[in-house]
Protein backbone atom coordinates (compact mmCIF):
# COMPACT_ATOMS: atom_id res chain seq x y z
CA UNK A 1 0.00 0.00 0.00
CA UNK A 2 1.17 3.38 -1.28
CA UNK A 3 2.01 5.81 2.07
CA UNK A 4 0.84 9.52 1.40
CA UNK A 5 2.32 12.12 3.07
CA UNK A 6 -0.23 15.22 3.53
CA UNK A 7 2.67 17.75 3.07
CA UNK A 8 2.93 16.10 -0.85
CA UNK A 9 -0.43 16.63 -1.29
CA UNK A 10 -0.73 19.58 -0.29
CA UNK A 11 1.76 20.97 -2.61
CA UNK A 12 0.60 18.82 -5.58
CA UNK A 13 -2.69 20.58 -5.27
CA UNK A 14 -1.61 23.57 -5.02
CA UNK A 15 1.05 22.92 -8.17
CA UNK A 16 -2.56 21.62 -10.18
CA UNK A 17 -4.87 24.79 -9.04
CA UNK A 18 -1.86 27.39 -9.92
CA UNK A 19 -0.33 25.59 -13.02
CA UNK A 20 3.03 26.65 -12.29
CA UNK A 21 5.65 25.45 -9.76
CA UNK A 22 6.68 28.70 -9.28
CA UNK A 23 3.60 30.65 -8.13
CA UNK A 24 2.44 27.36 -6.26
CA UNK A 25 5.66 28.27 -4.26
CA UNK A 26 5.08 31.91 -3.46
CA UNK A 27 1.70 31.06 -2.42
CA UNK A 28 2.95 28.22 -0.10
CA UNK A 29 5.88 30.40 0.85
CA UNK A 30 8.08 27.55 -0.27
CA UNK A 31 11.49 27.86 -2.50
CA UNK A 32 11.03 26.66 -6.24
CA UNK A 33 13.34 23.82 -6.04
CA UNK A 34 11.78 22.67 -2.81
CA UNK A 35 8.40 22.10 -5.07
CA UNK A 36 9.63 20.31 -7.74
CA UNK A 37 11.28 17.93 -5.70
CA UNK A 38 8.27 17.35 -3.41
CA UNK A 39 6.58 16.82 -6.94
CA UNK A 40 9.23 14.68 -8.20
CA UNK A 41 9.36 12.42 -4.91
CA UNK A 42 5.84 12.20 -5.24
CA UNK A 43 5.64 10.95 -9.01
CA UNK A 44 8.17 8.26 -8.00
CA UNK A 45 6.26 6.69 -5.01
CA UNK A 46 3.13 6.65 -7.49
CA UNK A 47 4.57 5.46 -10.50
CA UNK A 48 3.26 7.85 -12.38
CA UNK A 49 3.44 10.96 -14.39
CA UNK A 50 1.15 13.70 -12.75
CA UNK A 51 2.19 16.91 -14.81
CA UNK A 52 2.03 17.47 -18.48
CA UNK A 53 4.97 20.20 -18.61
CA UNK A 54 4.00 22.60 -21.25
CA UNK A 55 5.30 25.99 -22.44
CA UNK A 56 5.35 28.29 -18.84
CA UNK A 57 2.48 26.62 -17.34
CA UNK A 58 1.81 22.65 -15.77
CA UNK A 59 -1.00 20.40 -16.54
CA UNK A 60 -2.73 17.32 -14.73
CA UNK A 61 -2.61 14.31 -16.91
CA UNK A 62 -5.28 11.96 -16.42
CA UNK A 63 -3.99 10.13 -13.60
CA UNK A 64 -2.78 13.48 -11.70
CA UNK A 65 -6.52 14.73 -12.40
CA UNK A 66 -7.91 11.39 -10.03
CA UNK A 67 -5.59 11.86 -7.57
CA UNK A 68 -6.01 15.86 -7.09
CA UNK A 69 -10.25 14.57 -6.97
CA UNK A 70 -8.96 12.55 -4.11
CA UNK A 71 -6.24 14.56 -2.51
CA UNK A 72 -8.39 17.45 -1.84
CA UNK A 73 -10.86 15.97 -0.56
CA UNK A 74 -8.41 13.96 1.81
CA UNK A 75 -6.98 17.34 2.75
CA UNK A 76 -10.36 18.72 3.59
CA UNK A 77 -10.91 15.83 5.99
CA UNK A 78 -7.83 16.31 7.58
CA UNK A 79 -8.35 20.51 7.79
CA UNK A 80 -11.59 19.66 9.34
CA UNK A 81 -10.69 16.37 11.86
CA UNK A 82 -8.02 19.10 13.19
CA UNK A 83 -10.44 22.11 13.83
CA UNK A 84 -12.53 19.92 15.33
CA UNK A 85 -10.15 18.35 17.68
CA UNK A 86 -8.88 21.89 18.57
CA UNK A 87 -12.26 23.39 19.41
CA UNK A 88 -13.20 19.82 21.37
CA UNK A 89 -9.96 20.84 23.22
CA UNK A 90 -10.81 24.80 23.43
CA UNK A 91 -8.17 26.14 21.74
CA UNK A 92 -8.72 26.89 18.52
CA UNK A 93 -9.14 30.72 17.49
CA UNK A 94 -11.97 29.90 15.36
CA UNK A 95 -11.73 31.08 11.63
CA UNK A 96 -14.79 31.26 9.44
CA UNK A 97 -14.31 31.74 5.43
CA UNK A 98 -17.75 33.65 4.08
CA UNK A 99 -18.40 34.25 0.08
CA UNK A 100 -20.42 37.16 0.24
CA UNK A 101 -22.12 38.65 -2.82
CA UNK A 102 -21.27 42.61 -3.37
CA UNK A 103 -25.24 43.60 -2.31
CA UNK A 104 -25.49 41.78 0.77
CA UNK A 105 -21.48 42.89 1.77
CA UNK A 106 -22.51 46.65 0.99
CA UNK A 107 -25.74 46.98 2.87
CA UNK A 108 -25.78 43.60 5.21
CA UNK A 109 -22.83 42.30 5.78
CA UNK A 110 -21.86 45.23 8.23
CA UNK A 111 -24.65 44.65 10.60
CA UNK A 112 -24.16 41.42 11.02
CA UNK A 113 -20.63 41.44 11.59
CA UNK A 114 -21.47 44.18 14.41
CA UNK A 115 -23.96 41.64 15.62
CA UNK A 116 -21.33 39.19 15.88
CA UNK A 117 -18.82 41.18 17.72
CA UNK A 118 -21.10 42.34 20.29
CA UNK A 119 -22.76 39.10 20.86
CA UNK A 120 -19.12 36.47 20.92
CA UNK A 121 -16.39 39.10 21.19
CA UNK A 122 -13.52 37.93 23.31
CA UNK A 123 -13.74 38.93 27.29
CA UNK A 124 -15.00 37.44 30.59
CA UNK A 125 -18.53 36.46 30.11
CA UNK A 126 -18.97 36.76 26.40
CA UNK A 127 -17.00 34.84 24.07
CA UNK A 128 -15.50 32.13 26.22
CA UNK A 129 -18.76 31.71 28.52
CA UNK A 130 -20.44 30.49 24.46
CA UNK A 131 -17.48 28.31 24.52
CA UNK A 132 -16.61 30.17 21.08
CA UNK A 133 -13.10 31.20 21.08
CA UNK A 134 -12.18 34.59 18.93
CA UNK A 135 -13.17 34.23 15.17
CA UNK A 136 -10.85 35.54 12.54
CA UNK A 137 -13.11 36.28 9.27
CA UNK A 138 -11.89 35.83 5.89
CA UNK A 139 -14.64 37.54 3.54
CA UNK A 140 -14.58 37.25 -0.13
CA UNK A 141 -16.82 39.73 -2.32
CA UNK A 142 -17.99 37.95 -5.74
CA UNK A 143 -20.91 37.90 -7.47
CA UNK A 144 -23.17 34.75 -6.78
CA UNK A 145 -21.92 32.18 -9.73
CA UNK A 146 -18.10 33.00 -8.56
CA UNK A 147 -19.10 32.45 -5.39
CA UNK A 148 -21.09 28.88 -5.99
CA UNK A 149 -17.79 27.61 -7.41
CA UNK A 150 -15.63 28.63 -4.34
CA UNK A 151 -18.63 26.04 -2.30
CA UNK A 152 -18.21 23.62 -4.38
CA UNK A 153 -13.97 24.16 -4.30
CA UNK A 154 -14.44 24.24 -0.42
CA UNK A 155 -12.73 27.64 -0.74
CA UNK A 156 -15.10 29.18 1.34
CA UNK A 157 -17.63 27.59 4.38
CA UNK A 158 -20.43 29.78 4.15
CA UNK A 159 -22.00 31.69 1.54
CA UNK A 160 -24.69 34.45 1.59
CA UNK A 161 -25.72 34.84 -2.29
CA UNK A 162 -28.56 36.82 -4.35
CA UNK A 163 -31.12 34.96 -6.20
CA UNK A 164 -31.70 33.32 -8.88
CA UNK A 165 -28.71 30.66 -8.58
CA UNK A 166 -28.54 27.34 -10.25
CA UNK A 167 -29.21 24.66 -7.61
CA UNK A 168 -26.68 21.75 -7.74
CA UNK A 169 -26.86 18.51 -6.31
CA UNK A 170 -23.88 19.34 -3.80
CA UNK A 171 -25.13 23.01 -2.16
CA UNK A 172 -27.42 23.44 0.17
CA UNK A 173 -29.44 26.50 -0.37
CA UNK A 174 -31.30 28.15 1.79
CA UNK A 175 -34.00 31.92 1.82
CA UNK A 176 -33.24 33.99 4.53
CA UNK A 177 -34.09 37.47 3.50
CA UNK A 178 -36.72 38.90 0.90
CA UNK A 179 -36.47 42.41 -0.67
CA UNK A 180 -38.45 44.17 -3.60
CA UNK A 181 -36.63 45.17 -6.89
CA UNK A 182 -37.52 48.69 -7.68
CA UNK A 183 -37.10 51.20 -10.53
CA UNK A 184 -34.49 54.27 -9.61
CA UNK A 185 -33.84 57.74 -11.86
CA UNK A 186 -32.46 60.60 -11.07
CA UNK A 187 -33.89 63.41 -8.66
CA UNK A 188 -34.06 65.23 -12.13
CA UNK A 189 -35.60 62.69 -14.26
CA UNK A 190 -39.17 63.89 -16.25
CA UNK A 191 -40.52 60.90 -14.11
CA UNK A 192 -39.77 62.60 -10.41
CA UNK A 193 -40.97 65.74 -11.62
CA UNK A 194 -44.37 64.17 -12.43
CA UNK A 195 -44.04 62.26 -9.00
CA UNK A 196 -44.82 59.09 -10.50
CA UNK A 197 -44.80 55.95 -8.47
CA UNK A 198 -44.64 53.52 -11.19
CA UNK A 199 -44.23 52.58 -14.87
CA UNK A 200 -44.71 49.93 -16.61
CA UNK A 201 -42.42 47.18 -18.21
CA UNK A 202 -42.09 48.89 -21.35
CA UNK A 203 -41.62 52.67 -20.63
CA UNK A 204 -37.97 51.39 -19.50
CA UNK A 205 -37.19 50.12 -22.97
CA UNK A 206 -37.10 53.63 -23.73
CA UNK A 207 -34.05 54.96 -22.50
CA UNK A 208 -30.64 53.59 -20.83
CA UNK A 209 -30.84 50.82 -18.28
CA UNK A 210 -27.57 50.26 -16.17
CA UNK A 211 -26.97 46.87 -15.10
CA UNK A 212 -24.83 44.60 -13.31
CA UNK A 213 -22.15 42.58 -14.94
CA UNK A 214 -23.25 38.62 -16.51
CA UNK A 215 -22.87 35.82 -13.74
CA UNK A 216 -24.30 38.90 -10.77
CA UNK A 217 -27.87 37.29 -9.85
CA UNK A 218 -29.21 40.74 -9.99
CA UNK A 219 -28.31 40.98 -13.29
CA UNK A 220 -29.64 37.19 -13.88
CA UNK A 221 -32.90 38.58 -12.64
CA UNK A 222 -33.15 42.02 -14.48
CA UNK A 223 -32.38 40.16 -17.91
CA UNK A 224 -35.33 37.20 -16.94
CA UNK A 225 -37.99 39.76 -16.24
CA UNK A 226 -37.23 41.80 -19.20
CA UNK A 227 -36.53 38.86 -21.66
CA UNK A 228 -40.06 37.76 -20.46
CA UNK A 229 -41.71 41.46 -21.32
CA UNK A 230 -40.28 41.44 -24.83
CA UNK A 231 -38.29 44.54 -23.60
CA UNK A 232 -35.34 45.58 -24.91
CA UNK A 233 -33.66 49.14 -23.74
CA UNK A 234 -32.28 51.16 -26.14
CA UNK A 235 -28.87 50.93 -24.41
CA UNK A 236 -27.08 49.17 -21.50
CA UNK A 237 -24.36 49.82 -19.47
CA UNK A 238 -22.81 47.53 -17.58
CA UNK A 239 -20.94 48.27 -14.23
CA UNK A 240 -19.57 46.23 -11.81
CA UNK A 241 -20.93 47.30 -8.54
CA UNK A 242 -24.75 49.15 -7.40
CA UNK A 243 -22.54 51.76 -6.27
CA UNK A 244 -21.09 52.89 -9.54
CA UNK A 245 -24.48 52.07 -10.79
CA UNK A 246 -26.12 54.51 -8.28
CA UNK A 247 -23.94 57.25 -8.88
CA UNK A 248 -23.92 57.03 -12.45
CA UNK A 249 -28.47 57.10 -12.15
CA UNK A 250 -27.90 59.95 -9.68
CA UNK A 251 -25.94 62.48 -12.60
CA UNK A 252 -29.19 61.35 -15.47
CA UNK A 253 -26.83 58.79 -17.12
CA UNK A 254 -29.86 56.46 -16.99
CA UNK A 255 -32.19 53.84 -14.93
CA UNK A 256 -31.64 50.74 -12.84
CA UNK A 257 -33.13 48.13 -11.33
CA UNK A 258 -31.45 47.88 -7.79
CA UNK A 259 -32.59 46.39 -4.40
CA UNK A 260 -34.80 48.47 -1.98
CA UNK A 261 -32.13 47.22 0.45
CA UNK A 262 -29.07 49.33 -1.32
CA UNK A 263 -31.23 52.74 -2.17
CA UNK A 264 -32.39 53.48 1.31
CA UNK A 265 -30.28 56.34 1.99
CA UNK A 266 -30.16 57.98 -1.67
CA UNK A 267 -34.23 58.03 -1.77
CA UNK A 268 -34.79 59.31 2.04
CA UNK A 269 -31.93 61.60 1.06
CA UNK A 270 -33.75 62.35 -2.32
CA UNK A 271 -30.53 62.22 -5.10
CA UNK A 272 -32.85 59.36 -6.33
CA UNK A 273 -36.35 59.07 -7.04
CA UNK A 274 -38.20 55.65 -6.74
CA UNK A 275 -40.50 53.71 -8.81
CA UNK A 276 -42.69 50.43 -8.75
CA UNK A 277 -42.65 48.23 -12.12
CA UNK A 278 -46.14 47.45 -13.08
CA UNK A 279 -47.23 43.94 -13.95
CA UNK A 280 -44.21 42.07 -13.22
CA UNK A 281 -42.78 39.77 -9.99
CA UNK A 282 -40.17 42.08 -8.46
CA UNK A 283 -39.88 39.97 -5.04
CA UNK A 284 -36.08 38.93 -4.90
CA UNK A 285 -34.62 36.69 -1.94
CA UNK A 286 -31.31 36.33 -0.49
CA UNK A 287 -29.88 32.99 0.20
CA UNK A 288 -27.42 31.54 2.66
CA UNK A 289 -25.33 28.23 0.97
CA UNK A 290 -23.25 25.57 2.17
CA UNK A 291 -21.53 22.62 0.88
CA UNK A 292 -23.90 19.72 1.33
CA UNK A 293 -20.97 17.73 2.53
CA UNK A 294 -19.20 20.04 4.71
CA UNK A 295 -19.43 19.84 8.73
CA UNK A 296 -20.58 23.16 9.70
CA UNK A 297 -18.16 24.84 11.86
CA UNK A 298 -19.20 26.19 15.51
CA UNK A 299 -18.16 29.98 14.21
CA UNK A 300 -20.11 29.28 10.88
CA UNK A 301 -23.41 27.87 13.17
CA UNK A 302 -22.72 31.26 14.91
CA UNK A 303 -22.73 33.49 12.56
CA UNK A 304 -25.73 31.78 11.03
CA UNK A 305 -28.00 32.06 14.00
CA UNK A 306 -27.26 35.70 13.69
CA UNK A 307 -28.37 35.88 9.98
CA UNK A 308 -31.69 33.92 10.46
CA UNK A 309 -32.08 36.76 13.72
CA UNK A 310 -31.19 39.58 11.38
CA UNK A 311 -33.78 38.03 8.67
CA UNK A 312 -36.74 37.43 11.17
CA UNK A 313 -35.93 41.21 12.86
CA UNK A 314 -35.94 42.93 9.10
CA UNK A 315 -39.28 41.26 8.37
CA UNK A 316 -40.95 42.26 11.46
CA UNK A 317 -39.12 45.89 10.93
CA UNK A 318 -39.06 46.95 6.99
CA UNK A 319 -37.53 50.42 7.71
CA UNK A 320 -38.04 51.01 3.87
CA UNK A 321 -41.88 51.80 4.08
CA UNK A 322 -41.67 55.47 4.01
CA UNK A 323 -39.42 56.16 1.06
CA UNK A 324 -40.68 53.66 -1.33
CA UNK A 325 -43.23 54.43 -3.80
CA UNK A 326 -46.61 52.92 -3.07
């Protein structure tokens, strides 16, 4: 029976995810040489060539693709049997890896983060009376297709995602939070200046519409609704956040279709002016996701009794009421 020494592994993945010995190094904080020896070493105990050397770049061969399927997996199990012999044992500092899309990290993120602080931060009779040692968070922003991959990769634990996503046999998703899609023009649009509350699907063929950028759910959801309308603006212009999307509705550049959520303060501030969309579905939910597979963490049960809190507290509360159009 063939031996396998986690270290190997380790640095065989990450050779096979960078496709270079060289920046599989840096990001191991390992010398070169050191690498391709480990890879080398490796090859020889399995008999086998792993690594098609082409050009600058390395690539799996068939053999090297079944066992990275198999090493990271192993090296999962063995991240996860250690974490959970360290928090058994009460020492470890807790880390929790969220994929956050850019909506819910702009306008919900912060508040729930506060949340957790005040609720499990570090002191006699907070964090260690919850037996939940100090939790180091390591966020990344994507929109929600990037961020199904990084589940599925087990390069994050815990996602909170806009709808629509694709289901897949390996995430568990989960609604947590429902807003309303609404219409937003300038302060100086013809529109505010009538006051009008609402327009229907077709008036917003008739000038710009500023989107998101393909693979952002929001932008999944704009292009469904209007694909179903027959509607199809005169122009678009993509940006990669709401806030450059915002600013750019604010100076007359066009409309959008944001969140209620991430308008709140532009409308009660008035540098936008709000409208409903007649005829159409504009309910959108938010989603929390997992890895089907993947032991939940005591930081990442945590942080999601806080989320479900925040969802159930937002329904009972909707603070946007009196600066939405009715």
């Amino acid at each position: 029976m063939v031996s396998l020494d986690l270290q190997k592994l380790q640095i065989f993945c990450e050779v096979a995810r960078q496709r270079s010995f060289t920046r599989a190094a840096e990001a191991l904080y390992l010398t070169q040489p050191t690498v391709s020896q480990q890879i080398q070493a490796l090859e020889r105990q399995m008999k086998v060539r792993l690594f098609e050397r082409l050009a600058k770049e390395v690539y799996l061969t068939e053999s090297g693709q079944v066992l990275y399927n198999k090493a990271a997996s192993l090296l999962n199990m063995a991240r996860e049997a250690e974490l959970a012999v360290r928090e058994a044992a009460g020492i470890s500092a807790g880390k929790l890896a969220l994929g956050v899309g850019v909506t819910l990290a702009t306008y919900v993120l912060p508040e729930l983060l506060r949340r957790f602080n005040m609720t499990y931060k570090a002191g006699p009779n907070t964090a260690q009376s919850s037996g939940l040692s100090p939790v180091k968070f390591d966020i990344t922003l994507g929109n929600s297709e990037t961020l199904a991959h990084k589940l599925l990769k087990n390069e994050v634990d815990l996602g909170l995602l806009g709808s629509p996503i694709e289901p897949h046999p390996l995430l568990e998703l989960h609604p947590f939070l429902e807003d309303k899609l609404i219409l937003v023009v300038s302060a100086e649009d013809p529109w505010a200046g009538e006051n009008r509350t609402s327009v229907g699907l077709g008036d917003i063929g008739n000038r710009p519409l500023l989107i998101r950028e393909r693979g952002s759910a929001l932008q999944a959801f704009v292009e469904r609704m209007l694909d179903a309308g027959h509607v199809h603006p005169e122009q678009y212009l993509i940006m990669a956040n709401l806030e450059a999307i915002k600013r750019s509705v604010e100076i007359g550049l066009g409309a959008a279709i944001v969140p209620a959520l991430s308008v709140k303060r532009e409308l009660e501030a008035g540098r936008l002016h709000a409208l409903n969309i007649e005829g159409v579905e504009v309910g959108r939910t938010f989603i929390y996701a997992h890895h089907k597979d993947k032991e939940m963490t005591r930081p990442a049960k945590a942080f999601l009794e806080l989320v479900k809190a925040y969802a159930a507290t937002n329904a009972s509360e909707n603070t946007l009421n009196d600066v939405l159009p009715v």
